[in-house]
C-alpha atoms as a PDB file:
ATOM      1  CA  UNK A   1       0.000   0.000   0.000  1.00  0.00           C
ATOM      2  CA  UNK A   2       0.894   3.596  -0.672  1.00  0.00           C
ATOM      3  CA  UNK A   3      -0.037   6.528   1.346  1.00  0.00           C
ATOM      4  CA  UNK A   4      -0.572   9.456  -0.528  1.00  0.00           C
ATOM      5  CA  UNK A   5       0.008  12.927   1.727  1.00  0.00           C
ATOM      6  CA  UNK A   6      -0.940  16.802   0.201  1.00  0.00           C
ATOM      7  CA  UNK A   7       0.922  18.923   2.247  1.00  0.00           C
ATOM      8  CA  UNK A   8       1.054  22.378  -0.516  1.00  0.00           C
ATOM      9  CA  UNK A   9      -0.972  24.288   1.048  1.00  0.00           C
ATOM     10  CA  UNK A  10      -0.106  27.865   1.770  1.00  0.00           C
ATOM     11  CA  UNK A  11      -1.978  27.389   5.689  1.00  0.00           C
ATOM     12  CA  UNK A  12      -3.255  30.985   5.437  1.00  0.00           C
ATOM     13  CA  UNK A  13      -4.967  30.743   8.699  1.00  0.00           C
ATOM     14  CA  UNK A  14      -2.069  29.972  10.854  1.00  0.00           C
ATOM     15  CA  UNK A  15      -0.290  33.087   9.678  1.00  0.00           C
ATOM     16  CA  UNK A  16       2.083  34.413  10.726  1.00  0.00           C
ATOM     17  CA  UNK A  17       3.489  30.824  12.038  1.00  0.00           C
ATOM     18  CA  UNK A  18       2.816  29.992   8.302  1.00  0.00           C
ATOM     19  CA  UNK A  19       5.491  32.676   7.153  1.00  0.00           C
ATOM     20  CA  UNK A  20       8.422  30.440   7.746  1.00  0.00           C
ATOM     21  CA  UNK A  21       7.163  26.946   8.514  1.00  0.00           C
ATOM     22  CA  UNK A  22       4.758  24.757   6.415  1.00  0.00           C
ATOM     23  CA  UNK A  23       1.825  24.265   8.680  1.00  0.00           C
ATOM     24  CA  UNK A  24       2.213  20.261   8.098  1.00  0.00           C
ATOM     25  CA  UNK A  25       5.761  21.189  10.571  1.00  0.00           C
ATOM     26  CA  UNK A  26       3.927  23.017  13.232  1.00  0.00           C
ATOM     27  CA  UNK A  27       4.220  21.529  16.858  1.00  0.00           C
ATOM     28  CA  UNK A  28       1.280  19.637  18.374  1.00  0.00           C
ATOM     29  CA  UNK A  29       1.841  17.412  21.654  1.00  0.00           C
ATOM     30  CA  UNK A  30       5.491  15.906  21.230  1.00  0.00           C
ATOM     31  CA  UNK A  31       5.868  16.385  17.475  1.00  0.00           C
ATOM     32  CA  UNK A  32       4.918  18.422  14.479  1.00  0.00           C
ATOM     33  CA  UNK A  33       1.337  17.556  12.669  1.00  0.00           C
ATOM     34  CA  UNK A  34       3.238  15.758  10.057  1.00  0.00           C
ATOM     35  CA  UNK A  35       4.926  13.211  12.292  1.00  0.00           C
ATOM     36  CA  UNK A  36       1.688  12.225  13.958  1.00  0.00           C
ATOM     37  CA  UNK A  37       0.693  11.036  10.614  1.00  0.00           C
ATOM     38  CA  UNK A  38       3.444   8.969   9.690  1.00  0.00           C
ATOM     39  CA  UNK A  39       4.032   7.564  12.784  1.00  0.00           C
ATOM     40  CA  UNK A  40       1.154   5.971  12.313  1.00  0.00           C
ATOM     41  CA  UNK A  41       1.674   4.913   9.104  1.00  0.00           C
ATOM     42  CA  UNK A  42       4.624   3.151  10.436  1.00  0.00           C
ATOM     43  CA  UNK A  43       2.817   1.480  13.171  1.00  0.00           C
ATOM     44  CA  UNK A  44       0.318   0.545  10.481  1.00  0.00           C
ATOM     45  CA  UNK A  45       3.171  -1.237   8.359  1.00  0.00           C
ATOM     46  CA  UNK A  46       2.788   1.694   5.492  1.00  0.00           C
ATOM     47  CA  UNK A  47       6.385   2.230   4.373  1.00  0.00           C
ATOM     48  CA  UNK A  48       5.989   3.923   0.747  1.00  0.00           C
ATOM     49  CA  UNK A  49       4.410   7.739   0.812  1.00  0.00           C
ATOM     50  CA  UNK A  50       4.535  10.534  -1.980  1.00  0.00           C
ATOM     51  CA  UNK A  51       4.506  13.647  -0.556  1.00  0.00           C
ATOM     52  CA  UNK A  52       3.005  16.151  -2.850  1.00  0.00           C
ATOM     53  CA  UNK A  53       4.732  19.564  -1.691  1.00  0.00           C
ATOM     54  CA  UNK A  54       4.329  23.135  -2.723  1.00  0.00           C
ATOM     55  CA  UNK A  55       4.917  26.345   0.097  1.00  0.00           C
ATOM     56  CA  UNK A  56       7.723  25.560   1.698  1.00  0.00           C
ATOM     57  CA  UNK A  57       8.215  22.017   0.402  1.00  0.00           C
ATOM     58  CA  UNK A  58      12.027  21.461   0.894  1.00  0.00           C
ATOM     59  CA  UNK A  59      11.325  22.195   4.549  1.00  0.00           C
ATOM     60  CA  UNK A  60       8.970  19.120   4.473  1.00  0.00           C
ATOM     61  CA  UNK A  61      11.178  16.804   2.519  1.00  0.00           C
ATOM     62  CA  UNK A  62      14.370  17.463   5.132  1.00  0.00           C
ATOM     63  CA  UNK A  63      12.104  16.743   7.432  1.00  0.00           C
ATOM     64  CA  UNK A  64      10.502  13.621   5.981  1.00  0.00           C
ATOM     65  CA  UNK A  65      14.101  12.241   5.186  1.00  0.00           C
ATOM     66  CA  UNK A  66      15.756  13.045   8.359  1.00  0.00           C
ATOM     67  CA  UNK A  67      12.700  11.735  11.232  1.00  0.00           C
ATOM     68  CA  UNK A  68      11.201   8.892   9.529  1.00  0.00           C
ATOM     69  CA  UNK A  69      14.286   7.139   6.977  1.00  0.00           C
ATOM     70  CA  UNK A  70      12.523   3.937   6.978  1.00  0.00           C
ATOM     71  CA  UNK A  71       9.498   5.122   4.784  1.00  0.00           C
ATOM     72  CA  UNK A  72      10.213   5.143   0.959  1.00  0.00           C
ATOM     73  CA  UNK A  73       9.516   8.652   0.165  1.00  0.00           C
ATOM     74  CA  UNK A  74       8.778  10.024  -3.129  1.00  0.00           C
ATOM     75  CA  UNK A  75       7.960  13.842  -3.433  1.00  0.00           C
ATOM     76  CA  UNK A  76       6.171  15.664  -6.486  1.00  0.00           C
ATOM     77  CA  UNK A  77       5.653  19.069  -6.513  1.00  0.00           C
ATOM     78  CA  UNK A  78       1.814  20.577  -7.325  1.00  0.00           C
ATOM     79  CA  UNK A  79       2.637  23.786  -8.960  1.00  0.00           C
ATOM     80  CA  UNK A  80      -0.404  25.317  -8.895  1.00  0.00           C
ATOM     81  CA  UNK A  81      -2.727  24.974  -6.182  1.00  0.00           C
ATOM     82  CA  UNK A  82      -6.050  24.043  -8.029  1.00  0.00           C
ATOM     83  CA  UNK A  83      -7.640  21.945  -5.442  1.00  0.00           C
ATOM     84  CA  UNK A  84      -6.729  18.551  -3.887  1.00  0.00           C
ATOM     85  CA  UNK A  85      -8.052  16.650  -7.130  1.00  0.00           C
ATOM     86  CA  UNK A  86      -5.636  18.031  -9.081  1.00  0.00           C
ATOM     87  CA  UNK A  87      -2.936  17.950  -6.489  1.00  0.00           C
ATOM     88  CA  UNK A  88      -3.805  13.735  -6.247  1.00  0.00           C
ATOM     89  CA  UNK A  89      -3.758  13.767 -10.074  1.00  0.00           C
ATOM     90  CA  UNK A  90       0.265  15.540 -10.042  1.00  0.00           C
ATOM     91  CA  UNK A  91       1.210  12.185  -7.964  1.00  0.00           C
ATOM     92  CA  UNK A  92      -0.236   9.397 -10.879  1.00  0.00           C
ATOM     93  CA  UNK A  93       3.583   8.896 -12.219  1.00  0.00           C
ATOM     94  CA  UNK A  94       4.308   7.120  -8.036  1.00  0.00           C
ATOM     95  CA  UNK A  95       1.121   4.877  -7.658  1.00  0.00           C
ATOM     96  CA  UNK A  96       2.243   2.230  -9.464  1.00  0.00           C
ATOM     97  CA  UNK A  97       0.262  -1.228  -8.865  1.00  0.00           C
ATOM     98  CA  UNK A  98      -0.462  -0.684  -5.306  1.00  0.00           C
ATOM     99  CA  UNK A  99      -3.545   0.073  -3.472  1.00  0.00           C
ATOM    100  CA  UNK A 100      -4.155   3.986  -2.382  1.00  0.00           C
ATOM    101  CA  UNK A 101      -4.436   6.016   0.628  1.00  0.00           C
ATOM    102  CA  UNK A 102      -5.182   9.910   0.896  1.00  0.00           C
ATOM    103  CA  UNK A 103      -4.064  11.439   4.065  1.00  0.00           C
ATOM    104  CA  UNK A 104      -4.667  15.135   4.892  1.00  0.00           C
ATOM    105  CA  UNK A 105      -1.813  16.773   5.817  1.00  0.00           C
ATOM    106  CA  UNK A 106      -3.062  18.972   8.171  1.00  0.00           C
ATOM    107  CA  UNK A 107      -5.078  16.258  10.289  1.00  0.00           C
ATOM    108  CA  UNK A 108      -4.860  14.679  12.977  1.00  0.00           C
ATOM    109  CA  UNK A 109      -6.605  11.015  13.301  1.00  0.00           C
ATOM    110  CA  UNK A 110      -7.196   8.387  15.898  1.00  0.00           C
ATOM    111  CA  UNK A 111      -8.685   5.304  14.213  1.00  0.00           C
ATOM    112  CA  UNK A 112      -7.698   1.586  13.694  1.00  0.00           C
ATOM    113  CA  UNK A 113      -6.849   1.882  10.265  1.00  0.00           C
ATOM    114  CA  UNK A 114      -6.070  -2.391  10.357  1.00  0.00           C
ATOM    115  CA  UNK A 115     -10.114  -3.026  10.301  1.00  0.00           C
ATOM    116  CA  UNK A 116     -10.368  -0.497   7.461  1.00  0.00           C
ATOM    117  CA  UNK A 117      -7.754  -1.845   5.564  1.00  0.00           C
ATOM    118  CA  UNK A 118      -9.481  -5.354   5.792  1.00  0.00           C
ATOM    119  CA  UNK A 119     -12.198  -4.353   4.125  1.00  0.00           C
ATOM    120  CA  UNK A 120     -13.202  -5.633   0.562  1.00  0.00           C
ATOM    121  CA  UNK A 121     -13.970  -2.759  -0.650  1.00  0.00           C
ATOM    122  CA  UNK A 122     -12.996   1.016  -1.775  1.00  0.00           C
ATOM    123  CA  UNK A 123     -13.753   3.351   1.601  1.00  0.00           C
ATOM    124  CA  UNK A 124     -14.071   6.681   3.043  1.00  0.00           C
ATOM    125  CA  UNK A 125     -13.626   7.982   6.592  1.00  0.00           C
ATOM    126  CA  UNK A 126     -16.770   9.970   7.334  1.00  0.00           C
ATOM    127  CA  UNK A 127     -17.679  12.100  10.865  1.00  0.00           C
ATOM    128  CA  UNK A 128     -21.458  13.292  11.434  1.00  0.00           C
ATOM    129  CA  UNK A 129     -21.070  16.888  11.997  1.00  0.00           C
ATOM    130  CA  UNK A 130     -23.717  19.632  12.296  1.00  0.00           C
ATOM    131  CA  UNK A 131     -22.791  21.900   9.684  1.00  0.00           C
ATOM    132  CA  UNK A 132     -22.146  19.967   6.674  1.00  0.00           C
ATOM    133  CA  UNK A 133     -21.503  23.143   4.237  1.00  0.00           C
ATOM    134  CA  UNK A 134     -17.838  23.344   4.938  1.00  0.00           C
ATOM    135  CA  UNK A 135     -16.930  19.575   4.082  1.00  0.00           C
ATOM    136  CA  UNK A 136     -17.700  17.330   1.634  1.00  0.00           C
ATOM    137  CA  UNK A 137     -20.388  14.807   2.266  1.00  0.00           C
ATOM    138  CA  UNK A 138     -21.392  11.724   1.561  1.00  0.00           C
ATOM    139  CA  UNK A 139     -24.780  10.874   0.662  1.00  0.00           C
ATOM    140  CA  UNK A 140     -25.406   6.499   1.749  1.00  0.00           C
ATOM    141  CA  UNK A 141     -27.910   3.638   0.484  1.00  0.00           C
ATOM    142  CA  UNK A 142     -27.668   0.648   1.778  1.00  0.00           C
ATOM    143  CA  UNK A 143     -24.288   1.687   3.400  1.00  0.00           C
ATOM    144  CA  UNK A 144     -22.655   1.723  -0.037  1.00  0.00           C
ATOM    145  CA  UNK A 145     -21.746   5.626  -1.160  1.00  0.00           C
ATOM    146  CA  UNK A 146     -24.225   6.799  -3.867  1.00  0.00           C
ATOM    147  CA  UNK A 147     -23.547  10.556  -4.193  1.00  0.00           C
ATOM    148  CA  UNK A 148     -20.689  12.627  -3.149  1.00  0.00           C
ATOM    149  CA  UNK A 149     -21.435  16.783  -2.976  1.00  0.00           C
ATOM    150  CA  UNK A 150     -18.717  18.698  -1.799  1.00  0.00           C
ATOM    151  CA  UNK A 151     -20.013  21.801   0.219  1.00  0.00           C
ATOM    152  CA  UNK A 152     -23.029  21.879   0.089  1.00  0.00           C
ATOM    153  CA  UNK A 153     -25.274  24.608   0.180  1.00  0.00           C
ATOM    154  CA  UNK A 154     -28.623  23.017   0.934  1.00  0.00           C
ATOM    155  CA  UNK A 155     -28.321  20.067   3.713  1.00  0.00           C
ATOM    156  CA  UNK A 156     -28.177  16.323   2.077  1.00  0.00           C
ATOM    157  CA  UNK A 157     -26.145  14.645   4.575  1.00  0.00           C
ATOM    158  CA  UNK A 158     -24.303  15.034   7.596  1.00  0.00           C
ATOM    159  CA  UNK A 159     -21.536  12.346   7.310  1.00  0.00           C
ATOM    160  CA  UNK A 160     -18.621  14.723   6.603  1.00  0.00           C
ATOM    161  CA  UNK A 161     -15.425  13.820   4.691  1.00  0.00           C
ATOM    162  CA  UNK A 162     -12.467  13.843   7.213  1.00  0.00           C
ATOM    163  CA  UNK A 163     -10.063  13.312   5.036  1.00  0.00           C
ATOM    164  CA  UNK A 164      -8.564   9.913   4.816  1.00  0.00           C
ATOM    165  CA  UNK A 165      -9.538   7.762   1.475  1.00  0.00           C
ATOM    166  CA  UNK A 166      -8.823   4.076   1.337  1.00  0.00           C
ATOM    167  CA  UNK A 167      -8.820   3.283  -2.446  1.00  0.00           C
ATOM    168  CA  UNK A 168      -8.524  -0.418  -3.479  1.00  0.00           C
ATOM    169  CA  UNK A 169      -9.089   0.160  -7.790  1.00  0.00           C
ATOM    170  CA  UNK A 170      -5.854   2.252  -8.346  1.00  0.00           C
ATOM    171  CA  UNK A 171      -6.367   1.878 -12.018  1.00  0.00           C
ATOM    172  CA  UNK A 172      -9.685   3.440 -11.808  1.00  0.00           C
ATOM    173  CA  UNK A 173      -8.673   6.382  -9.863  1.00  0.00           C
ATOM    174  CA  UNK A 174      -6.194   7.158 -12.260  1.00  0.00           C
ATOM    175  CA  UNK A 175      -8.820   7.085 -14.805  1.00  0.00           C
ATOM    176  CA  UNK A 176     -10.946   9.248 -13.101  1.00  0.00           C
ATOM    177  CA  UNK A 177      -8.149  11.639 -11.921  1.00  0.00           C
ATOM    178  CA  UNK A 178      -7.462  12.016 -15.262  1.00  0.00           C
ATOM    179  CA  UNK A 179     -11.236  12.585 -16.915  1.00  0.00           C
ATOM    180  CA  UNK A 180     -11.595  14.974 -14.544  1.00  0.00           C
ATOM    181  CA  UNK A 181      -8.199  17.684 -15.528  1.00  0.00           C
ATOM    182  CA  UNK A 182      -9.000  16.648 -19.337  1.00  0.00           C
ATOM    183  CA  UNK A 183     -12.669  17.823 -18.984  1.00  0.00           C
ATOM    184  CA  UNK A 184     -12.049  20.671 -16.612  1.00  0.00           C
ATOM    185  CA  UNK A 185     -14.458  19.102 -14.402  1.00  0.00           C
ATOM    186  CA  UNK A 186     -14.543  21.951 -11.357  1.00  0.00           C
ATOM    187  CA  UNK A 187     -16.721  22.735  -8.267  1.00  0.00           C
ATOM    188  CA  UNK A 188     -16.287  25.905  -6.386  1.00  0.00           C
ATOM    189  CA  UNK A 189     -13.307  26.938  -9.272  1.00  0.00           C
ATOM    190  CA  UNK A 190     -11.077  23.770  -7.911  1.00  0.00           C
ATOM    191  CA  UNK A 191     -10.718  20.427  -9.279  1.00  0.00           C
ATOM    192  CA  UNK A 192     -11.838  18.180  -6.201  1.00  0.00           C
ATOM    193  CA  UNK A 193     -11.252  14.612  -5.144  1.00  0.00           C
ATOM    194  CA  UNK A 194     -15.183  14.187  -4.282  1.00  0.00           C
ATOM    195  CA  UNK A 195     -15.544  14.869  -8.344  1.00  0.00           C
ATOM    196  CA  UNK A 196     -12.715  12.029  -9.498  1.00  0.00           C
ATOM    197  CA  UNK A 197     -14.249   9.615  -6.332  1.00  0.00           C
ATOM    198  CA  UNK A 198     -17.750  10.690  -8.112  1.00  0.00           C
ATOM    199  CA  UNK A 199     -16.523   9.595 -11.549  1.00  0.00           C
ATOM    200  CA  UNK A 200     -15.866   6.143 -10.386  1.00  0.00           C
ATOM    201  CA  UNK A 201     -18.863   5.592  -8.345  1.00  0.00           C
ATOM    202  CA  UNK A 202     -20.596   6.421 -11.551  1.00  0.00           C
ATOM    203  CA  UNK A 203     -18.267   3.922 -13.383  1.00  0.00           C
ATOM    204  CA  UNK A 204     -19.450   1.275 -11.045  1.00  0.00           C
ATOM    205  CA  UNK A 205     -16.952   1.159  -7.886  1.00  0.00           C
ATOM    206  CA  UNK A 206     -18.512   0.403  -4.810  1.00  0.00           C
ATOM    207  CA  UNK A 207     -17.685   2.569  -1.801  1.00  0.00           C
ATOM    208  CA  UNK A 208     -18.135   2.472   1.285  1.00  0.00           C
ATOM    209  CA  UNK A 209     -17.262   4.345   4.636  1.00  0.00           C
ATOM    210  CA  UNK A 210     -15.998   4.042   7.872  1.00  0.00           C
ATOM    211  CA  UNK A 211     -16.192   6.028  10.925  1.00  0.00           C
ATOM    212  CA  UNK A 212     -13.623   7.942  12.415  1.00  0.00           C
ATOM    213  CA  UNK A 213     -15.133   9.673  15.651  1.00  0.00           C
ATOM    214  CA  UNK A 214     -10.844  10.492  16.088  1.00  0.00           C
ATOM    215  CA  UNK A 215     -10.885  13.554  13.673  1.00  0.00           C
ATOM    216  CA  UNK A 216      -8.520  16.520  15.280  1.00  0.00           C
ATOM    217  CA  UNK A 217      -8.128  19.474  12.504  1.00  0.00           C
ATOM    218  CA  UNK A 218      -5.145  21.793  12.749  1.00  0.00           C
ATOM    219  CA  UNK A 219      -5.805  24.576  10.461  1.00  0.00           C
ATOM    220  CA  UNK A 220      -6.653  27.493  12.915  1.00  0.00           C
ATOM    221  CA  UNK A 221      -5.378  28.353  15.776  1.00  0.00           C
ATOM    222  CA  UNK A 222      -7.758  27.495  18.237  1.00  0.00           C
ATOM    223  CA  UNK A 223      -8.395  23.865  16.861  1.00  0.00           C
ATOM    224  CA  UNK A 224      -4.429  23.685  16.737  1.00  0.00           C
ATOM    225  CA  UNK A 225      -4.506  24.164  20.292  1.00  0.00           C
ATOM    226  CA  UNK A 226      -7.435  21.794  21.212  1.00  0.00           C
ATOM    227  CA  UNK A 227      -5.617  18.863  18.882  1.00  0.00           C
ATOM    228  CA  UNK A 228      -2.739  19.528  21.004  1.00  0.00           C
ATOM    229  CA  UNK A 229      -5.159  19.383  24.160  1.00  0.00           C
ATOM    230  CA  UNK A 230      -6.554  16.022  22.784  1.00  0.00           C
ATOM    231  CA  UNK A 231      -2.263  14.486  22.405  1.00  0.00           C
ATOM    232  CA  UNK A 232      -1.365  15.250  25.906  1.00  0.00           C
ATOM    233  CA  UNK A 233      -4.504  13.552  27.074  1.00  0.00           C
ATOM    234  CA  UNK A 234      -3.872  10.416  24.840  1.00  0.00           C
ATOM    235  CA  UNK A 235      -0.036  10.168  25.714  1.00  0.00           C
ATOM    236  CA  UNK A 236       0.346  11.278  29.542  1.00  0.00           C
ATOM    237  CA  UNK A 237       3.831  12.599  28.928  1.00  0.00           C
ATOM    238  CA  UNK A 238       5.523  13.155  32.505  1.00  0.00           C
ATOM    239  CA  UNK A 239       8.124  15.453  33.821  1.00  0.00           C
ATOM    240  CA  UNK A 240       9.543  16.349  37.024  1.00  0.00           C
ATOM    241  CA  UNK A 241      12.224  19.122  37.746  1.00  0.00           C
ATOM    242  CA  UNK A 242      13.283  21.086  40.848  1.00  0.00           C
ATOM    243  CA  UNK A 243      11.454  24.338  40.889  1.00  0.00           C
ATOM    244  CA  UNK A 244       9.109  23.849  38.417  1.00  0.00           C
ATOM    245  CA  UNK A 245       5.557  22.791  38.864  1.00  0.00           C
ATOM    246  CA  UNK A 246       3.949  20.775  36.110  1.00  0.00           C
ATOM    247  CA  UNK A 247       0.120  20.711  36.116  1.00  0.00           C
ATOM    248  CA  UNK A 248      -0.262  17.529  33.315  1.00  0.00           C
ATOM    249  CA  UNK A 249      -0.627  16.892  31.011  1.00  0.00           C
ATOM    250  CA  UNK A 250       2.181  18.822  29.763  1.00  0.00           C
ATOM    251  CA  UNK A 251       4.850  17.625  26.902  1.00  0.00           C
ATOM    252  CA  UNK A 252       8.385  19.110  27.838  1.00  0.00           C
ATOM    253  CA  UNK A 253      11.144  18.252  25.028  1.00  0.00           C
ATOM    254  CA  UNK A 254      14.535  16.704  26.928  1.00  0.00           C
ATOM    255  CA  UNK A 255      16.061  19.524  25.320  1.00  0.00           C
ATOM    256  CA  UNK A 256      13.944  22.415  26.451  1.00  0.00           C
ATOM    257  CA  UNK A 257      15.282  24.443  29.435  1.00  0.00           C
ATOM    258  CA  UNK A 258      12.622  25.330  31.935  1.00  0.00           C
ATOM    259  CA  UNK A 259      13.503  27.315  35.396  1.00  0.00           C
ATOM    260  CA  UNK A 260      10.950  28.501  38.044  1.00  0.00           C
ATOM    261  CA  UNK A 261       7.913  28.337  35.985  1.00  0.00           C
ATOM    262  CA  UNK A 262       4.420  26.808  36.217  1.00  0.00           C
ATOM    263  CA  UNK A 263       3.913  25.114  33.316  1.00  0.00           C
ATOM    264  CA  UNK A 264       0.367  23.206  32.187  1.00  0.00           C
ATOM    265  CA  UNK A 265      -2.050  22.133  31.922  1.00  0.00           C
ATOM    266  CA  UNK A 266      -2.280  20.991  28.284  1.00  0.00           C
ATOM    267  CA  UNK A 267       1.307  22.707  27.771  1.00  0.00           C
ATOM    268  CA  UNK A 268       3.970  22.038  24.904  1.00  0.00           C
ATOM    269  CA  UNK A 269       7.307  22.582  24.955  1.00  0.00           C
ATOM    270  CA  UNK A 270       8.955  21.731  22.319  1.00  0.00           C
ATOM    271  CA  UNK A 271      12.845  20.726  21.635  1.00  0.00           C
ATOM    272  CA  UNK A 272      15.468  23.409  22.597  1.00  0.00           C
ATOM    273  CA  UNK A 273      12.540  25.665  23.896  1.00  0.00           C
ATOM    274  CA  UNK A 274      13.732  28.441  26.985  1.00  0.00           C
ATOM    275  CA  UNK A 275      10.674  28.744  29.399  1.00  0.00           C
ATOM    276  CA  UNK A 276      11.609  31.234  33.134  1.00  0.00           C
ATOM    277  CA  UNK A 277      10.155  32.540  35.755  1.00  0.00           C
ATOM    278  CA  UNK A 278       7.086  31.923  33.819  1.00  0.00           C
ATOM    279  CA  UNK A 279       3.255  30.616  33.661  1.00  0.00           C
ATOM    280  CA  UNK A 280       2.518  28.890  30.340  1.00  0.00           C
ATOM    281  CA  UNK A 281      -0.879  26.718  30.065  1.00  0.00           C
ATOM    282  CA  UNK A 282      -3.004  25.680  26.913  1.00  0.00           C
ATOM    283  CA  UNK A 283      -0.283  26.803  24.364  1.00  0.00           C
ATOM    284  CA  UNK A 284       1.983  25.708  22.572  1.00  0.00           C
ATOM    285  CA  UNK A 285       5.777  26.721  22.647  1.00  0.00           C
ATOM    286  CA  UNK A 286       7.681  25.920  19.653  1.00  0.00           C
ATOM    287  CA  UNK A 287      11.771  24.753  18.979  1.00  0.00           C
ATOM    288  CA  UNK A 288      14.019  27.616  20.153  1.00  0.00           C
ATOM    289  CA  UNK A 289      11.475  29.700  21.006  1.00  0.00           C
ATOM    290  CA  UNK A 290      12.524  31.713  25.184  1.00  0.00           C
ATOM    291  CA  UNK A 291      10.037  33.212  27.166  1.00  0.00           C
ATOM    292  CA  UNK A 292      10.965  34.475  30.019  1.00  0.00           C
ATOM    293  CA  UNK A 293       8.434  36.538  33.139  1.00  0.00           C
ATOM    294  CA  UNK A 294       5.117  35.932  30.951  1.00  0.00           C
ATOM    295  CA  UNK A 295       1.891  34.378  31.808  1.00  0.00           C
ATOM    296  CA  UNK A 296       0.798  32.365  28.410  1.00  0.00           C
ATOM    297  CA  UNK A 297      -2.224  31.163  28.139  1.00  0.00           C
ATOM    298  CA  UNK A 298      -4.206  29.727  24.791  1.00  0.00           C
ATOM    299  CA  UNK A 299      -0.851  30.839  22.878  1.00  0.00           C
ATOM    300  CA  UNK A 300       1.084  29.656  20.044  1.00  0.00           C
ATOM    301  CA  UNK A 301       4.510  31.132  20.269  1.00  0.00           C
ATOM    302  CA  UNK A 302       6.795  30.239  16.890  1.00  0.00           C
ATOM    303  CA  UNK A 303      10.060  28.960  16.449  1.00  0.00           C
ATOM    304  CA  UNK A 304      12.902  30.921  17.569  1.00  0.00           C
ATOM    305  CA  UNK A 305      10.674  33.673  19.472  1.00  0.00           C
ATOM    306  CA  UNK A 306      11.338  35.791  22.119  1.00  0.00           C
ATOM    307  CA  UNK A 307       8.416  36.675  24.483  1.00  0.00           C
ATOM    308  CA  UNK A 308      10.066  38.720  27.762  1.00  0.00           C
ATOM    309  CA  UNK A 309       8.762  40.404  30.687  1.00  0.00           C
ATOM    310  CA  UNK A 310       4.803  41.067  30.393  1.00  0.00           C
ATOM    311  CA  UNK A 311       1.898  38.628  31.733  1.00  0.00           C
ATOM    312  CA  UNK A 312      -0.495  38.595  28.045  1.00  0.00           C
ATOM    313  CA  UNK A 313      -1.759  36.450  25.210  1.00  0.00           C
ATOM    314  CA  UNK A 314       0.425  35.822  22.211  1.00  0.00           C
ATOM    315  CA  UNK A 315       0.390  34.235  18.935  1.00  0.00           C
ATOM    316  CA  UNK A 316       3.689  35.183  18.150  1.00  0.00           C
ATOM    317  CA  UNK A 317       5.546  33.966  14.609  1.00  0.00           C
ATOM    318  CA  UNK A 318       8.661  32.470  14.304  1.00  0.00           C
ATOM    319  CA  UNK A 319      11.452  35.406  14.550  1.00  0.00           C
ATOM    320  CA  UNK A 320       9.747  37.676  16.139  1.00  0.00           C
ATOM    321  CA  UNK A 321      11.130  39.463  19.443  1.00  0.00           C
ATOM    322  CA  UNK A 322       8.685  40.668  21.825  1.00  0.00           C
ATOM    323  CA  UNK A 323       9.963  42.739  25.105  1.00  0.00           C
ATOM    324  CA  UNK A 324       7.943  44.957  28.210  1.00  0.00           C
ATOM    325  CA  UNK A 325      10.324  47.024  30.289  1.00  0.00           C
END
């Protein structure tokens, strides 16, 4: 099997963290968004992945090729970003023979992908959700996919598309992939997967779905924060230090230095971080970052920071120096 990961996008609303890092590398529990992923792909026995980059994408393939050497990586570059359809189509030439599966980049997932992947069938992970307009959806008979809408602006379903795709007929995605840049098949201006996954419903696949009640999206701030709430939960990282008290669940890198602070709960630290004489809880503190005599609370402060001497809210990008005297 072959995991297939877009990880192009620009991440517009995690600016200014977005500036500098691609929002697949940002810092949630003990490792960046991307790593979550792929460590489970690992533990699930995946060990081939193309990567399709764009923003930033050299920052994701040193990172791919450094952290996780025993997955065959293959990266292709999506030039333009005309929706993930066409982004899935720019990564036909790695498929080869094997089956397919589409992993968000920017998500977060807790589900037993082993019972999926048993499954006889092409299938789609799907959460109910109460507004339906900002996903794409899948419409069900007989607990075989009939219709997939993307967006929709009058309710038809509430089984939302999370973002992982198990395809079995590789062939036939191609196929569709490819019908649907040839015909300039587009919803909402973008070429979209639901459109291509249409196609070959219509050609006769059957699909079906599975639920994934485990769905943690990263692409704002504040759900950012709450995935990383949801990893220190799942992991119960410890840490004990003289002068610091630790209110878990915290992560605290072995490399981050932290004097007379408070620190949690639902805390990250993150690898070479400098945390004094401070109170940090609910945010997230990322590599090289210092903070020093601040009080940070539901904060995301970027890599290589510098937040000194004033008890506030942050969301801080990477670089940036911030100092009360």
């Amino acid at each position: 099997m072959r995991a297939i990961i877009p990880v192009a996008g620009f991440g517009t609303r995690l600016k200014p963290h977005t500036y500098s890092q691609p929002k697949v590398l940002l810092n949630v529990g003990d490792k960046p968004i991307l790593g979550h992923i792929l460590q489970k792909l690992v533990e699930e026995n995946i060990r081939k992945a193309t990567f399709i980059t764009g923003y930033l994408g050299e920052k994701v393939k040193e990172y791919v090729l450094k952290e996780f050497p025993q997955i065959e990586a293959e990266f292709v570059v999506q030039e333009e970003m005309l929706g993930l359809g066409h982004a899935i189509y720019t990564a036909i030439p790695t498929f080869g023979d094997d089956e397919i599966f589409i992993i968000l980049g920017d998500t977060v997932f807790d589900v037993d992908l082993s019972e999926v992947f048993k499954q006889n069938f092409s299938s789609l992970g799907v959460k109910t959700v109460e507004d339906p307009s900002r996903f794409g959806v899948a419409v069900l008979e007989n607990n075989v996919i009939t219709k997939l809408i993307e967006k929709p602006s009058t309710p038809v379903s509430k089984l939302a598309l999370v973002g992982l795709y198990y395809i079995k007929n590789t062939d036939l995605l191609k196929e569709a992939l490819t019908e649907l840049i040839e015909k300039e098949i587009k919803t909402k201006d973008e070429f979209q997967l639901t459109d291509a996954l249409q196609i070959m419903i219509d050609k006769g696949e059957q699909v079906t779905t599975f639920p994934v009640e485990g769905w943690y999206d990263c692409g704002k701030p504040e759900t950012l924060l709450s995935t990383n709430r949801f990893l220190l939960e799942k992991n119960h990282f410890e840490f004990n230090q003289k002068d610091v008290v630790v209110i878990p669940p915290v992560f605290i890198a072995e490399t981050a230095k932290v004097e007379k602070s408070v620190i949690g709960p639902y805390a990250t630290i993150s690898e070479n971080a400098t945390v004094k004489e401070s109170i940090v809880k609910n945010s997230i503190i990322n590599p090289d970052a210092y903070v020093e005599k601040s009080m940070l609370e539901d904060s995301i402060i970027g890599s290589k920071a510098l937040i000194k001497g004033k008890f506030n809210k942050f969301n801080a990008g990477d670089s940036s120096e911030i100092e009360f005297l």
